[in-house]
Each structure stands twice: as C-alpha cells, then as structure tokens.
N, C-alpha and C. Protein backbone atom coordinates (compact mmCIF):
# COMPACT_ATOMS: atom_id res chain seq x y z
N UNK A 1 -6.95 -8.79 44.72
CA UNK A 1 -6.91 -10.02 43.95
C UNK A 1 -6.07 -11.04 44.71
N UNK A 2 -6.56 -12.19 45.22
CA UNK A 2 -5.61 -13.18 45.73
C UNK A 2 -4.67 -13.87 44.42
N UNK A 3 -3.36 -14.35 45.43
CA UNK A 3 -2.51 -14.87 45.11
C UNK A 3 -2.78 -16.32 44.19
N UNK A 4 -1.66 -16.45 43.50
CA UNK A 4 -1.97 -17.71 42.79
C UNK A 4 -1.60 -18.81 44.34
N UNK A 5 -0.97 -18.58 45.04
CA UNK A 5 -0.58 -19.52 46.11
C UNK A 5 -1.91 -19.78 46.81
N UNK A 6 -2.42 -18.59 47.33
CA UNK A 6 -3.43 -18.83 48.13
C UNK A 6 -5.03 -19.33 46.98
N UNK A 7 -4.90 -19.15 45.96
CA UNK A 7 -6.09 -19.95 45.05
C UNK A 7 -5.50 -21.73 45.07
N UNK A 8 -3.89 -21.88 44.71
CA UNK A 8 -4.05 -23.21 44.86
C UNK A 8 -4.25 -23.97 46.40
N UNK A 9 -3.83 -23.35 47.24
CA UNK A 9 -4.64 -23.69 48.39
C UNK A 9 -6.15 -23.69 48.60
N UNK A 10 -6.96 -22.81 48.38
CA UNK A 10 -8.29 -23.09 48.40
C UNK A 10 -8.95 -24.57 47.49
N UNK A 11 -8.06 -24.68 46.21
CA UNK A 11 -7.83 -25.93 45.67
C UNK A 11 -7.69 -26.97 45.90
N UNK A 12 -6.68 -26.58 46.90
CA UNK A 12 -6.20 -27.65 47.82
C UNK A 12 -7.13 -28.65 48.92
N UNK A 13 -7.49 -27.60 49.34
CA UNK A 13 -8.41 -27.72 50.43
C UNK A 13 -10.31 -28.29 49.87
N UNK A 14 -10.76 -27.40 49.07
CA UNK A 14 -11.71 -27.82 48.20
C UNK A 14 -11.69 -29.09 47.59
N UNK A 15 -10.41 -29.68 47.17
CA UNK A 15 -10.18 -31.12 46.62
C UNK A 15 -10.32 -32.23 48.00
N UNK A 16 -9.30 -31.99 48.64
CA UNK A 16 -9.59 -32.84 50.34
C UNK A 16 -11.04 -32.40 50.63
N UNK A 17 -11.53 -31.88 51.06
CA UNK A 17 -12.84 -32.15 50.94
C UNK A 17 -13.92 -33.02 50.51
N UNK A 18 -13.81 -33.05 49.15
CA UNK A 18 -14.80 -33.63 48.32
C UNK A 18 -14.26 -34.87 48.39
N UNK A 19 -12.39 -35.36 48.13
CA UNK A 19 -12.15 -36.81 47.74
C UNK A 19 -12.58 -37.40 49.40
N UNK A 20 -12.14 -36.70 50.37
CA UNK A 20 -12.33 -37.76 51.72
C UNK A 20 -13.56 -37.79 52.48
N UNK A 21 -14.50 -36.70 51.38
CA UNK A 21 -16.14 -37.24 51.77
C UNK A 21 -16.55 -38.61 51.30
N UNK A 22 -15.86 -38.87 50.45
CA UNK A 22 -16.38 -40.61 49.69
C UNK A 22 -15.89 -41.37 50.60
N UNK A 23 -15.05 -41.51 51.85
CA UNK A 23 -14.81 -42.50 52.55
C UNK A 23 -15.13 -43.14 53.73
N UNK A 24 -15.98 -42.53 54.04
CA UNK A 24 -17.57 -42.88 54.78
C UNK A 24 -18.18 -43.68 53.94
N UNK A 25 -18.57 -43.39 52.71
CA UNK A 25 -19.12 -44.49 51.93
C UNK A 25 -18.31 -45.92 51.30
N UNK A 26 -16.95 -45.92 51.70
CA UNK A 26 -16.15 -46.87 51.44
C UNK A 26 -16.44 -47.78 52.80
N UNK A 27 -16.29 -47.24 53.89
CA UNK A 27 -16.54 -47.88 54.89
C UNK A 27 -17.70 -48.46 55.79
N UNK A 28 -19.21 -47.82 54.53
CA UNK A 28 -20.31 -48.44 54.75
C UNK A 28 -20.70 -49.67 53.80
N UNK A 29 -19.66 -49.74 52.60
CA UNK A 29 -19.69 -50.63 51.79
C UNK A 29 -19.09 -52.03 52.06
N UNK A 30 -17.94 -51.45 53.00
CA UNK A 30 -16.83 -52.53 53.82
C UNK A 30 -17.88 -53.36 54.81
N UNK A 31 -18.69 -52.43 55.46
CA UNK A 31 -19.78 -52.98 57.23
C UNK A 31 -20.78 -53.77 56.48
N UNK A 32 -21.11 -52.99 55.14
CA UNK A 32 -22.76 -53.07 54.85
C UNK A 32 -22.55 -54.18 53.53
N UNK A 33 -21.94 -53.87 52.90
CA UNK A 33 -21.89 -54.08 51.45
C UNK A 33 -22.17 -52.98 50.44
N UNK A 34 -22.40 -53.08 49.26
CA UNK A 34 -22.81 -52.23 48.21
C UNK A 34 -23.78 -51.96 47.57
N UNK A 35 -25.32 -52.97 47.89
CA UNK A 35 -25.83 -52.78 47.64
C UNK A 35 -27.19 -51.19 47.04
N UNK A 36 -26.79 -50.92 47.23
CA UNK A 36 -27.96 -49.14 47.85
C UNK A 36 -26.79 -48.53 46.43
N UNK A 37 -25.10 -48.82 45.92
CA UNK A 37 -24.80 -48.33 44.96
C UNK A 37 -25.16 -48.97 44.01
N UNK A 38 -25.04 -48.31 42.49
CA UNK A 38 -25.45 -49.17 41.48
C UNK A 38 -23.40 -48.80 40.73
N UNK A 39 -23.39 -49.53 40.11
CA UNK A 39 -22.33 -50.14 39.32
C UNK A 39 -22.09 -48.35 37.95
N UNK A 40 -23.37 -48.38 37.34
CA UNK A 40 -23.49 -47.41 36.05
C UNK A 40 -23.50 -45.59 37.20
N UNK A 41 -23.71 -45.46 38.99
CA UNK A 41 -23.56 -44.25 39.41
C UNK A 41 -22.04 -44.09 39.18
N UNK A 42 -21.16 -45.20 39.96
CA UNK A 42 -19.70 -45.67 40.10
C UNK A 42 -19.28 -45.22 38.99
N UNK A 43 -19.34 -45.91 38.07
CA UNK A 43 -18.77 -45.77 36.18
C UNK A 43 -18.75 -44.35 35.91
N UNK A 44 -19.71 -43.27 35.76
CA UNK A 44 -20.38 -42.73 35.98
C UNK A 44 -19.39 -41.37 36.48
N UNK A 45 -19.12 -41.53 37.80
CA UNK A 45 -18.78 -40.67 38.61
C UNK A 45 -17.40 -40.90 38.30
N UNK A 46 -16.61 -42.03 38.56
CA UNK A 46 -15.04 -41.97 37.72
C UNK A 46 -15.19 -41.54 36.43
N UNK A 47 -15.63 -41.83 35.73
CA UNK A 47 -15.85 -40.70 34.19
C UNK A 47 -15.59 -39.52 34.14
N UNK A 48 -16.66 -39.09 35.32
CA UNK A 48 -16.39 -37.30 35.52
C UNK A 48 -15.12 -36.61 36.08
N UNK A 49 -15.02 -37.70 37.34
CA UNK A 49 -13.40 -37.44 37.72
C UNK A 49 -11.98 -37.62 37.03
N UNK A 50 -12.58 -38.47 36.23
CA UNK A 50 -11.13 -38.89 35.24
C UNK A 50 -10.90 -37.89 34.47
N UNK A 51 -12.20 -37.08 34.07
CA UNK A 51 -12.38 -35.78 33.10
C UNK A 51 -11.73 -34.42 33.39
N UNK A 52 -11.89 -34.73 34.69
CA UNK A 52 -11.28 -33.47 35.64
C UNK A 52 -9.86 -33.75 35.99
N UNK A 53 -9.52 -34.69 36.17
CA UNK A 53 -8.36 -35.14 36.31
C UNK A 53 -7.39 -34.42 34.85
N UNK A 54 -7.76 -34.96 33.83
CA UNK A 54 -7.39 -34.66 32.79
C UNK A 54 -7.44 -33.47 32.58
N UNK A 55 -7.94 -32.51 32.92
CA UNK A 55 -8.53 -31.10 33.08
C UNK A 55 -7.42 -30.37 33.56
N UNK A 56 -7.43 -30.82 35.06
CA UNK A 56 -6.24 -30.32 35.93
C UNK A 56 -4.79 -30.55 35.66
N UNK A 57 -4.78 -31.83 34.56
CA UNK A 57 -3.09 -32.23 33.74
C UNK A 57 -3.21 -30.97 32.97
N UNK A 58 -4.30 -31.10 32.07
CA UNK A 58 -4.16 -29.44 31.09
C UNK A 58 -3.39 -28.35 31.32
N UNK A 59 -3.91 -28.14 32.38
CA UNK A 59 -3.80 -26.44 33.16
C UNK A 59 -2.63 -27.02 34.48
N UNK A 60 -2.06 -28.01 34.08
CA UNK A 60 -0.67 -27.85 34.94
C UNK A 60 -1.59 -27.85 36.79
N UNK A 61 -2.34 -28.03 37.16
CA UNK A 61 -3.02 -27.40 38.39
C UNK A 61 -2.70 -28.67 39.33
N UNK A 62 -1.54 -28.55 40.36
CA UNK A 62 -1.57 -29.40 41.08
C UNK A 62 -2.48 -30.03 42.16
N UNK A 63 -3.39 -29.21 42.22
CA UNK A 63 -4.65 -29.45 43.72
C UNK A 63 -5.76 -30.19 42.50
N UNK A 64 -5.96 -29.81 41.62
CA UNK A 64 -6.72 -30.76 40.75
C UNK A 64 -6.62 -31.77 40.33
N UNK A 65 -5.07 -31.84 39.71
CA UNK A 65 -4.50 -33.19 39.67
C UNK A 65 -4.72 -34.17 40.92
N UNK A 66 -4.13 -33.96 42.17
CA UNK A 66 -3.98 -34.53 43.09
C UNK A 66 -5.31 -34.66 43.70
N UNK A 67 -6.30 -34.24 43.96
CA UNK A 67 -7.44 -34.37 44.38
C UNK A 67 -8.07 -35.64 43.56
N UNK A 68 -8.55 -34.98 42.41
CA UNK A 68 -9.15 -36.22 41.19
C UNK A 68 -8.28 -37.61 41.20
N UNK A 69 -6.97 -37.22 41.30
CA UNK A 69 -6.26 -38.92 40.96
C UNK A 69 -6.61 -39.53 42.30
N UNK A 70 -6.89 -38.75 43.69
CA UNK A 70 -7.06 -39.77 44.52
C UNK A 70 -8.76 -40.17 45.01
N UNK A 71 -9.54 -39.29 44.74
CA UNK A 71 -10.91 -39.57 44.43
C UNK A 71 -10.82 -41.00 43.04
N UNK A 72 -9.94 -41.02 42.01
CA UNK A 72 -10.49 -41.99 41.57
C UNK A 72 -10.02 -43.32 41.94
N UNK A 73 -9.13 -43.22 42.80
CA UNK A 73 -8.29 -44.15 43.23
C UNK A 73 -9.63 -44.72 44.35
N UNK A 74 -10.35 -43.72 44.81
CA UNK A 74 -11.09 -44.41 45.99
C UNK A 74 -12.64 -45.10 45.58
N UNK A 75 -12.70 -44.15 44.07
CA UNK A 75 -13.93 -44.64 43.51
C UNK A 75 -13.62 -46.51 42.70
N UNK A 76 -12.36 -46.24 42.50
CA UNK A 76 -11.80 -47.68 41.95
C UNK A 76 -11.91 -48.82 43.32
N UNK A 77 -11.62 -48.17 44.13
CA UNK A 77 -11.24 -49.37 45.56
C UNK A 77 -13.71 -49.33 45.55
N UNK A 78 -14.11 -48.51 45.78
CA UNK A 78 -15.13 -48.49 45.94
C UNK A 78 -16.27 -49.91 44.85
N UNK A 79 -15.81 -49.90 43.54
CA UNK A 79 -15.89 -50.88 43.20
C UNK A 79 -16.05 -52.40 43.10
N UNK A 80 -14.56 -52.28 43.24
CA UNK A 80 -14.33 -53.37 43.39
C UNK A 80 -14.43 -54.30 45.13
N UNK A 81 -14.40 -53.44 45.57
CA UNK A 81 -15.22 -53.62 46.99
C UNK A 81 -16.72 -54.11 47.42
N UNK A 82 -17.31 -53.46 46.42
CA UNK A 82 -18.69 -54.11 45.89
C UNK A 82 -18.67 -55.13 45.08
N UNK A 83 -17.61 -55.30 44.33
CA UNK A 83 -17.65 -56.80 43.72
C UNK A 83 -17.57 -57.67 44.47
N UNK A 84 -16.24 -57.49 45.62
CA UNK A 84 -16.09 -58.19 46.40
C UNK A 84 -17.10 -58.70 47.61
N UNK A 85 -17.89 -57.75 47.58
CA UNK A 85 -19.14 -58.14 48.71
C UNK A 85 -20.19 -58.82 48.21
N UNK A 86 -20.23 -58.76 46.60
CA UNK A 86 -21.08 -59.06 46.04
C UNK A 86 -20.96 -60.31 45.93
N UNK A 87 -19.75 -61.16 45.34
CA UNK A 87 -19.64 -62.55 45.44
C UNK A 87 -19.61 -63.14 46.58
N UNK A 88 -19.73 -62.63 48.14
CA UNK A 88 -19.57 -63.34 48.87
C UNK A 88 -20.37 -64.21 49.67
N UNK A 89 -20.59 -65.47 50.03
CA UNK A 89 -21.75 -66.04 50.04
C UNK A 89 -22.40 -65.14 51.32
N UNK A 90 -24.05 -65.22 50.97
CA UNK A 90 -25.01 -64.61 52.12
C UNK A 90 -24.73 -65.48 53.14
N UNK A 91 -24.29 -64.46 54.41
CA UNK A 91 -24.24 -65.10 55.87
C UNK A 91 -25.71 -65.72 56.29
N UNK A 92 -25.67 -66.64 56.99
CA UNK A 92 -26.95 -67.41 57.48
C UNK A 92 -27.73 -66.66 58.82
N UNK A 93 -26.87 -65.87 59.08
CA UNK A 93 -27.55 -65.03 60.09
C UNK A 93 -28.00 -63.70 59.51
N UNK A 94 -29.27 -63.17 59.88
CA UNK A 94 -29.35 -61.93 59.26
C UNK A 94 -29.88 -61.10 60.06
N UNK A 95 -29.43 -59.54 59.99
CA UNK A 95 -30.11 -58.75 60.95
C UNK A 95 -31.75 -58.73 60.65
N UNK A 96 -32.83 -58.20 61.39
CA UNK A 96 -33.91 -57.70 61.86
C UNK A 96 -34.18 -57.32 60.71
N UNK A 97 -33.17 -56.37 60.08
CA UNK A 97 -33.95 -55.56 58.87
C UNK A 97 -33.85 -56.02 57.58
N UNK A 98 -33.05 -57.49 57.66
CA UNK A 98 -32.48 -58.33 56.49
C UNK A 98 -33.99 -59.29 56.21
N UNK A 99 -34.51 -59.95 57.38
CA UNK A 99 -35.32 -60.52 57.71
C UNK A 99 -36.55 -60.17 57.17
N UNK A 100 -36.89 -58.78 57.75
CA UNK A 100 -38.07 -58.26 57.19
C UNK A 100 -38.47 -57.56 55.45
N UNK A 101 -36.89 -57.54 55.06
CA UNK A 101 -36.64 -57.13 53.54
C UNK A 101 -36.81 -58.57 52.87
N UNK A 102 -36.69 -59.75 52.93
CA UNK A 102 -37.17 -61.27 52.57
C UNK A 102 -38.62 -61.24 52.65
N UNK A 103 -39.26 -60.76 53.59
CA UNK A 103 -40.48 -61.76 53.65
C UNK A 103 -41.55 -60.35 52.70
C-alpha cells in the first residue's frame, strides 16, 4: 500500500500536469486571440474546477487545493484575455487565412 506522502505526490504531480497544459492555450489566445473558445466552455470549465477546488478544501488535500486554485487562476486570466482581444480593433492587415475566411 503506498504512503500517504507518496499519493500526495502523485497529486502533486497529476495537478501540474493538467493546470500547465492550459498554458499553451493562454498563449495561443495572447498570438491568436480567442476566438475558436466560446465564453459558456470557459464558465463551464471554472465551474468544475472551482468544484474541485472546494472538494480538495473538504478533504484538507493540499495537491488539490493547489492545483485547482491555480488552474482557475489561469482559466480567469484565459478570459479575460479573450475579452481583451475581443475589444480590440481588427488590424488592417490580415493573414492569408484571415483573407480567405472573409470572402
């Protein structure tokens, strides 16, 4: 039977995982914008994490706690990042594939 040490490490590790897979998509939202997300996946997905978050306060579980609070921290920046791209006026130059998505 493993240790409670070595389960909250697998915790540990299982949480880094999943929160710093979303930040590839922070940084295609930063290049690209946000479009391709919708607003209600976002909502959505912090919901579930906030759930888990709360989950992991329950059960005292520090790799849960800490994982979820910073996944939602990135799903929050993720957001509003898309808001921010969203108001910003369309550049007058557009790539190839901007071009052919217009006509």
């Amino acid at each position: 039977m493993p240790s409670a040490q070595s389960i909250e490490i697998l915790g540990a590790v299982a949480g880094f995982c999943t929160t710093f897979a979303f930040v590839p998509q922070l940084l295609k939202i930063r290049k690209q914008g946000g479009r391709d997300l919708s607003y209600g996946m976002l909502v959505f997905y912090l919901t579930g994490v906030l759930l888990w978050l709360g989950y992991g306060l329950f059960l005292h579980s520090p790799s849960v706690i800490l994982a979820n609070a910073a996944t939602s921290f990135l799903i929050i920046l993720a957001i509003l990042l898309k808001a921010w791209k969203e108001r910003r006026p369309v550049s007058s130059t557009l790539v190839p594939e901007q071009i052919s998505e217009r006509t």
